[in-house]
Protein backbone atom coordinates (compact mmCIF):
# COMPACT_ATOMS: atom_id res chain seq x y z
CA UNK A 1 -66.27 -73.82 -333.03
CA UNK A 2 -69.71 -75.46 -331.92
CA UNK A 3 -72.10 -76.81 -334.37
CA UNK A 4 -74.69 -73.47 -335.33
CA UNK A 5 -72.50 -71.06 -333.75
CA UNK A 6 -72.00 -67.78 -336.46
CA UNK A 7 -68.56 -66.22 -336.46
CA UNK A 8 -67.98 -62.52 -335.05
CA UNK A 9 -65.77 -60.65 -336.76
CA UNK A 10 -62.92 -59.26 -334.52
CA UNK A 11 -63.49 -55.84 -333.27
CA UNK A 12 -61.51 -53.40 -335.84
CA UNK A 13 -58.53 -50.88 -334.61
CA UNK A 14 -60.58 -47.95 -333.28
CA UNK A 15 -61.37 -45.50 -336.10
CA UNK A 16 -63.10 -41.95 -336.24
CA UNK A 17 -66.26 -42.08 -337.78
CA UNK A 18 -65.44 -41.12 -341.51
CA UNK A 19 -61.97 -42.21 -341.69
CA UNK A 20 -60.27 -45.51 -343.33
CA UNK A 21 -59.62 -47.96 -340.93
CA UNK A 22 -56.23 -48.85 -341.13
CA UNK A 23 -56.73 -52.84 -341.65
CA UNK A 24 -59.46 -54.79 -343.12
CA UNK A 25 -59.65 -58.80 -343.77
CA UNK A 26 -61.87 -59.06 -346.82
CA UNK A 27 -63.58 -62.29 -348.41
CA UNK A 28 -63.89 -62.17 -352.54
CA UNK A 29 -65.80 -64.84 -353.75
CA UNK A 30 -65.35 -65.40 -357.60
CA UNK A 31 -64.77 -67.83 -360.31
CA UNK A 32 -62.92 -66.17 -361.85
CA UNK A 33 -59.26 -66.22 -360.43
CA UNK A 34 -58.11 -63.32 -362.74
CA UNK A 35 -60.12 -61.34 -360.95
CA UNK A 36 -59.45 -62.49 -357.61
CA UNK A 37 -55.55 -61.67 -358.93
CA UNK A 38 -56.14 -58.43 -360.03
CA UNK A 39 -57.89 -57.41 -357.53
CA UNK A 40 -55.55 -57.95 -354.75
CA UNK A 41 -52.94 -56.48 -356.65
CA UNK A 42 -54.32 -53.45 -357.04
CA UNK A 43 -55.22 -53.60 -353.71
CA UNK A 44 -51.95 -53.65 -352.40
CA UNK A 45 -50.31 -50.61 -354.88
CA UNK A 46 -52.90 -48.49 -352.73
CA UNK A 47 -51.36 -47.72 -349.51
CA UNK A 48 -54.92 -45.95 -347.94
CA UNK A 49 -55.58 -49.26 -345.94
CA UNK A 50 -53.79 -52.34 -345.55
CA UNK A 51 -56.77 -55.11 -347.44
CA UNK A 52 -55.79 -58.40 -346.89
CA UNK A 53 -57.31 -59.96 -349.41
CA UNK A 54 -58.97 -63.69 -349.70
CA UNK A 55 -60.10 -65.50 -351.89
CA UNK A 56 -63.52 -68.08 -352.36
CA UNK A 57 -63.27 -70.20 -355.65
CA UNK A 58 -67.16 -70.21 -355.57
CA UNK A 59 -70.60 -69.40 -354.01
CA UNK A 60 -70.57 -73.26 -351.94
CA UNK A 61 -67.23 -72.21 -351.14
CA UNK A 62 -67.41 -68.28 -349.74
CA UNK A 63 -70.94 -69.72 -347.67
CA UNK A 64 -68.18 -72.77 -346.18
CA UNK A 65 -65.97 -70.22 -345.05
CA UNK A 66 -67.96 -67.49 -344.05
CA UNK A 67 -69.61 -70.11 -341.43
CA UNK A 68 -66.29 -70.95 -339.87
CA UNK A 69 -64.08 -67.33 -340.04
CA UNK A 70 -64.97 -64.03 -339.35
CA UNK A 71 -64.50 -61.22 -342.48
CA UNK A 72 -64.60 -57.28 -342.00
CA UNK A 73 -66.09 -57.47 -345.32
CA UNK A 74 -67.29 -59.75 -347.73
CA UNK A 75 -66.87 -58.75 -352.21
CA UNK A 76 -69.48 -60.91 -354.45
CA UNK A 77 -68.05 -60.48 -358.31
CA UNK A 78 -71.78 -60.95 -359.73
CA UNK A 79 -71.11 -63.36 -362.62
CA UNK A 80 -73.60 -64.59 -364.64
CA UNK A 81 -74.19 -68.38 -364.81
CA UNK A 82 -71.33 -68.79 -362.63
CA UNK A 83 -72.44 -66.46 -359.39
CA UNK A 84 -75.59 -64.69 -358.65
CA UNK A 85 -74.94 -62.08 -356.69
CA UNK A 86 -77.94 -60.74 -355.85
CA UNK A 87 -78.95 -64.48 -354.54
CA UNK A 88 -75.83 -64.94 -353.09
CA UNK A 89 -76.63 -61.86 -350.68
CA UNK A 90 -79.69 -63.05 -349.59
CA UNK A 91 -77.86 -66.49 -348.57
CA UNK A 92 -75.71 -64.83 -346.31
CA UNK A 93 -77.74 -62.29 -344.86
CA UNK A 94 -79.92 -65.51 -344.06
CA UNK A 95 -76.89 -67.80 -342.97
CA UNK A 96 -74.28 -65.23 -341.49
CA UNK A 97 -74.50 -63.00 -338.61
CA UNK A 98 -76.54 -59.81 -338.85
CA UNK A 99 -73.97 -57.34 -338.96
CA UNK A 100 -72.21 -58.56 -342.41
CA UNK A 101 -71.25 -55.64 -344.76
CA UNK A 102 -71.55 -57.17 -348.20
CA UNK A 103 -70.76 -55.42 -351.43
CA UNK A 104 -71.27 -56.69 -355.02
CA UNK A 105 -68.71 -55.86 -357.99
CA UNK A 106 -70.47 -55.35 -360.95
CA UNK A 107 -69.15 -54.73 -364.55
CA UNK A 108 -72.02 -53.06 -365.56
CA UNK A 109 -74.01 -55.55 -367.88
CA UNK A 110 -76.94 -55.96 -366.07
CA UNK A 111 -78.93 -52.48 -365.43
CA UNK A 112 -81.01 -53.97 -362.80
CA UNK A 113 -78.19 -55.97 -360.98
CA UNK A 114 -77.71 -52.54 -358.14
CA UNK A 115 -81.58 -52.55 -357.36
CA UNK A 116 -81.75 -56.74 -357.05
CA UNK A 117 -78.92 -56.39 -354.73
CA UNK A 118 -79.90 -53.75 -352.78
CA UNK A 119 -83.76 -55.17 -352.26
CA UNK A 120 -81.55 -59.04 -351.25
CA UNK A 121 -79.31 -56.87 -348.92
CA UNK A 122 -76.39 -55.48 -350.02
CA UNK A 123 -74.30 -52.56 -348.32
CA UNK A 124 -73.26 -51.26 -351.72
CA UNK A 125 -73.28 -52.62 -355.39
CA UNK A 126 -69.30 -50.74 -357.04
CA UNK A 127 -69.42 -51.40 -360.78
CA UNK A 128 -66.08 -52.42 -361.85
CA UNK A 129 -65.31 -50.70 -364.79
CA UNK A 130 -65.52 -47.10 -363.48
CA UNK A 131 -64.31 -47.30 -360.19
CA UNK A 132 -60.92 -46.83 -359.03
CA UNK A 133 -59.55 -48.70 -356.45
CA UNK A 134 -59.42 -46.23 -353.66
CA UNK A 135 -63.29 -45.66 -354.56
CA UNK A 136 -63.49 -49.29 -353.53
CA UNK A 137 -61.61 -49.30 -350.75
CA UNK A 138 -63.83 -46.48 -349.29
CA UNK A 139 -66.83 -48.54 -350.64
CA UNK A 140 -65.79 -51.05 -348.22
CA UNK A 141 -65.20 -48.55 -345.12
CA UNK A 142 -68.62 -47.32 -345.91
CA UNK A 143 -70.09 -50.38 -345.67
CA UNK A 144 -68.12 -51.63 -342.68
CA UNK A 145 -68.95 -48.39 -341.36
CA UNK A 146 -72.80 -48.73 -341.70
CA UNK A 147 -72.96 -52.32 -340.68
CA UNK A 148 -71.09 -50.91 -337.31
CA UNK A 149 -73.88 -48.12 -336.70
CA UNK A 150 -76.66 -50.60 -337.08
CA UNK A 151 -75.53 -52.63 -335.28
CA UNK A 152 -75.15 -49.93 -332.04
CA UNK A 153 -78.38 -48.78 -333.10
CA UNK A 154 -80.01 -52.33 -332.54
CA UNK A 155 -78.26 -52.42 -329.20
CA UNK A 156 -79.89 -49.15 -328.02
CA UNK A 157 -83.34 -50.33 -329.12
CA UNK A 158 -82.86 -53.67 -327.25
CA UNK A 159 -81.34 -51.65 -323.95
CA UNK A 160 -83.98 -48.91 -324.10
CA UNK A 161 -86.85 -51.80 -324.50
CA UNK A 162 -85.22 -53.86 -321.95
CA UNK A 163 -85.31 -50.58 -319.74
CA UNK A 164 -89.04 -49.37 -320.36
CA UNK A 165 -89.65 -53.03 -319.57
CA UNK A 166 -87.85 -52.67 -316.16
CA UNK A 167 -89.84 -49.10 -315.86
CA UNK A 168 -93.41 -51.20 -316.84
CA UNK A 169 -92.72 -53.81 -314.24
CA UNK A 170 -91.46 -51.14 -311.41
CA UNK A 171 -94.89 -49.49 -312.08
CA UNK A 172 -96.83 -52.73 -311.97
CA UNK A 173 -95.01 -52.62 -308.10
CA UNK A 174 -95.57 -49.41 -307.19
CA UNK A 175 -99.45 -49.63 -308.51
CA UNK A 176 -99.99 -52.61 -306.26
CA UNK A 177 -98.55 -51.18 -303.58
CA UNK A 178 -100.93 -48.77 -303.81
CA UNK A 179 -104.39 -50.93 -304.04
CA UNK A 180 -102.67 -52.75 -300.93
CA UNK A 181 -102.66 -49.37 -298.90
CA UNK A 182 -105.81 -49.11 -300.06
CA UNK A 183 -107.42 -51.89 -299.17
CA UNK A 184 -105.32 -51.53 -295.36
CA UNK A 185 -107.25 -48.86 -295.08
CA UNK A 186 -110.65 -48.71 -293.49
CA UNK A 187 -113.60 -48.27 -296.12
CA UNK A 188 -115.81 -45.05 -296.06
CA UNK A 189 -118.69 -44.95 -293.86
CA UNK A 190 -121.98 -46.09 -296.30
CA UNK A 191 -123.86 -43.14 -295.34
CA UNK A 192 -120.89 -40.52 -295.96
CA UNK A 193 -120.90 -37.99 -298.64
CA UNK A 194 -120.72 -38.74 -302.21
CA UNK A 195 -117.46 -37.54 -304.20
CA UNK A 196 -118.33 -35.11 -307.16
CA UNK A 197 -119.22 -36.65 -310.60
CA UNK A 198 -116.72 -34.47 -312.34
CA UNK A 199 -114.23 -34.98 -309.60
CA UNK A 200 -112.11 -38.00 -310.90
CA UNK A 201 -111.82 -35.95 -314.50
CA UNK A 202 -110.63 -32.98 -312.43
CA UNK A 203 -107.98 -34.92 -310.42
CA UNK A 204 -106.94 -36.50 -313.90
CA UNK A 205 -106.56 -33.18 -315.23
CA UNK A 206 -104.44 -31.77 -312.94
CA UNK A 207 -101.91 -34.90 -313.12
CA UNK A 208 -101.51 -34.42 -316.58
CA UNK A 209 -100.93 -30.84 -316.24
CA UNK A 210 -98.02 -31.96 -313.58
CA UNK A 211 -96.43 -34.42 -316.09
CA UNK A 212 -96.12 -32.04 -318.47
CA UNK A 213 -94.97 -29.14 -316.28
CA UNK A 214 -91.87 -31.37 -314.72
CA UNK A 215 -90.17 -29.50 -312.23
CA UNK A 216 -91.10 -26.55 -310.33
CA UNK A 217 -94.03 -25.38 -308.16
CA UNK A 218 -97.22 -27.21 -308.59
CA UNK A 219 -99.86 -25.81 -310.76
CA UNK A 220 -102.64 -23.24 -309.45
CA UNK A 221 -105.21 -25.73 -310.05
CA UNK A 222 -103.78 -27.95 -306.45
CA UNK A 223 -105.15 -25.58 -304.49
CA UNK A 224 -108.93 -25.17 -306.15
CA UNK A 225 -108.60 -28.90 -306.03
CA UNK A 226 -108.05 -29.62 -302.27
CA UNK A 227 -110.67 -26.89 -301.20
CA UNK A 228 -112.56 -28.90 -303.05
CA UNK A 229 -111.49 -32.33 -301.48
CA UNK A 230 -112.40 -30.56 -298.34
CA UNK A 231 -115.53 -29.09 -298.37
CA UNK A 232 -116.70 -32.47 -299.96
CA UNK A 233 -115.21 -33.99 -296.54
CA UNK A 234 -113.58 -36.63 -298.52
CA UNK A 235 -112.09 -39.05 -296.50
CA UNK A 236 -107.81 -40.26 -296.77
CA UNK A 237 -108.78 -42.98 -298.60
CA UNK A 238 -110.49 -42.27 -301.44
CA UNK A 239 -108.37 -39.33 -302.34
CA UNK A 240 -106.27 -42.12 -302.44
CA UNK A 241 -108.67 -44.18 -304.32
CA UNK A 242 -109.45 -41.10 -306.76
CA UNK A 243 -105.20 -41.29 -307.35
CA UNK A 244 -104.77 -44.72 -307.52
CA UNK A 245 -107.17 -44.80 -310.49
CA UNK A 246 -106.15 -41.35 -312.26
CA UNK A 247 -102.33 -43.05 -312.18
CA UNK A 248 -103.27 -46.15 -313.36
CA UNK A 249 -105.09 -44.87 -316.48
CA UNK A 250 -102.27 -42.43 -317.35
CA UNK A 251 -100.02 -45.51 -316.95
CA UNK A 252 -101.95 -47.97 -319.07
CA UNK A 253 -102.64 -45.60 -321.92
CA UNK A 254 -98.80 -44.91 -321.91
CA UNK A 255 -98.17 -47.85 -324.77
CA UNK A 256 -94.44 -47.52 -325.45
CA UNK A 257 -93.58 -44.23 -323.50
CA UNK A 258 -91.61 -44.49 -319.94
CA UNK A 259 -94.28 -44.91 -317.16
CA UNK A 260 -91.12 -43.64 -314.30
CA UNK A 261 -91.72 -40.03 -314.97
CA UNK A 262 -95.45 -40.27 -314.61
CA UNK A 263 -95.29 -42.03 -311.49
CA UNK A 264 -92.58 -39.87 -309.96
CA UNK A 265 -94.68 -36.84 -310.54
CA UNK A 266 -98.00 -38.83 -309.68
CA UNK A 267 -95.98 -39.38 -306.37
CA UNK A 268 -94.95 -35.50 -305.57
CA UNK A 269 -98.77 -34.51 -306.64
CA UNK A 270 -100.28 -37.14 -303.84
CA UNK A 271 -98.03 -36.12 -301.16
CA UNK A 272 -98.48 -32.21 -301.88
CA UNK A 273 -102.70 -33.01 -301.84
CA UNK A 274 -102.41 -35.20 -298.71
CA UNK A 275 -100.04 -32.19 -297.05
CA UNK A 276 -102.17 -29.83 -298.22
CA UNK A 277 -104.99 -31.21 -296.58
CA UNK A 278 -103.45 -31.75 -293.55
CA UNK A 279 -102.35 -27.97 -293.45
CA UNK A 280 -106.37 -27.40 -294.15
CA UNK A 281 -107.47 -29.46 -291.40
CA UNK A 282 -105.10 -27.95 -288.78
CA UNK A 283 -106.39 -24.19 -289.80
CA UNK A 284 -109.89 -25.78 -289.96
CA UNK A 285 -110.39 -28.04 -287.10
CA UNK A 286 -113.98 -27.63 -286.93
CA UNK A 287 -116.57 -30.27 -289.34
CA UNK A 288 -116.42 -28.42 -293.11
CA UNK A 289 -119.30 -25.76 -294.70
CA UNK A 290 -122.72 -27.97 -295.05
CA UNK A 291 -121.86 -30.52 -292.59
CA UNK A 292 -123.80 -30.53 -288.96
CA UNK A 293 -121.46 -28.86 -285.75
């Protein structure tokens, strides 16, 4: 194995969620070897789940071989002067791989030893006195089991922030590609009429409004809009303009949200105002109310 590189453990036979898995290679680290003996005999009277059982003589020594083998599970028999438990955790969750289900054994003689483990790490803290050994064989499913789920939870965070980070860039695109239309464009005559103040709030309005509806037909408010855009005799490009702006603020302000859906319905709302214009001028050749024949 290369110098640095952390050991995987090997994927486990497939098992339904709440189940025993039928095999499970376990690390005990103790220093006490009756334990380490009792333990695996018990182990192997219960017939739930085949434990193969190993054994670490001390803390150096479980750290040595949890850097150079892969465990389903690793046992910490807390004893006092000998092993820390609680500090042993927080070595491995620092030295070993993420995903490490850990349990202490406790005998019950420190009242705060569940708490110190939990706060260092720990999957589970089973006091030995009280529990039987099936209890601690499903300790150690539980913990295997919650170690797995994590884990698939942190990949779906880092594929759905790898994904709005695709989305982010493909709108960064599709914005420019915009202001580059816009600028192909030529610019409105100096002396031509002057869009409405309230227009751009309006326009901004009614994109919303088409986000949140999704599907479907658009909203009542498109057609108020363009009879608007066309008495006002405003020109192809700075409906454009007034759009290019409207999406970009929606898509800025969208933090940690997908930006695809907004610019997919951004998309259908330009095309159905620029068609709907169209339609207006065809039915309406003639120069719009207030402007000279």
């Amino acid at each position: 194995m290369s110098a640095g590189a952390m050991p995987v453990a090997p994927p486990l036979p497939a098992t339904p969620w709440g189940h025993l898995p039928p095999q499970l290679r376990v690390l005990l680290i103790t220093g006490e070897p009756r334990i380490g003996t009792g333990l695996a005999a018990a182990l192997g009277q219960d017939k739930a789940a085949e434990i193969q059982l190993e054994v670490a003589a001390s803390a150096a020594a479980g750290l040595a071989r949890l850097r150079d083998e892969a465990f389903d599970a690793v046992l910490i028999s807390d004893e006092p002067g000998v092993i820390d438990a609680a500090e042993l955790v927080e070595a491995i969750r620092t030295g070993s791989h993420d995903e490490q289900p850990i349990l202490v054994l406790d005998r019950g003689e420190e009242p705060q030893l569940t708490a110190l483990c939990y706060d260092a790490g720990a999957d589970a803290c089973v006091c030995l006195r009280t529990a039987t050994t099936r209890a601690l064989i499903w300790h150690v499913a539980r913990a295997v089991e919650r170690q797995e789920l994590l884990a698939e939870n942190r990949r779906l965070q880092l594929v759905r922030r790898q994904q709005l980070d695709a989305e982010r860039d493909d709108a960064d695109r599709r914005l420019r590609q915009q202001r580059q239309l816009l600028e192909s464009l030529p610019p409105p005559a100096a002396d031509g009429p002057r869009l409405p103040a309230d227009l751009a709030d309006h326009y901004r309005e009614l994109l919303r409004t088409c986000i949140m509806m999704g599907g479907g037909d658009p909203p009542a408010e498109l057609e108020s809009l363009v009879q608007v855009l066309w008495a006002g005799d405003v020109s192809p490009r700075e409906v454009l303009a007034l759009h290019a702006t409207a999406v970009a603020e929606l898509v800025g302000g969208l933090g940690s949200r997908s930006a695809r859906h907004v610019l997919n319905r951004a998309d259908l709302l330009i095309l159905e105002v620029m068609s709907r214009l169209v339609e207006e001028s065809r039915r309406l050749p003639h120069p719009p109310p207030g402007t000279d024949a």
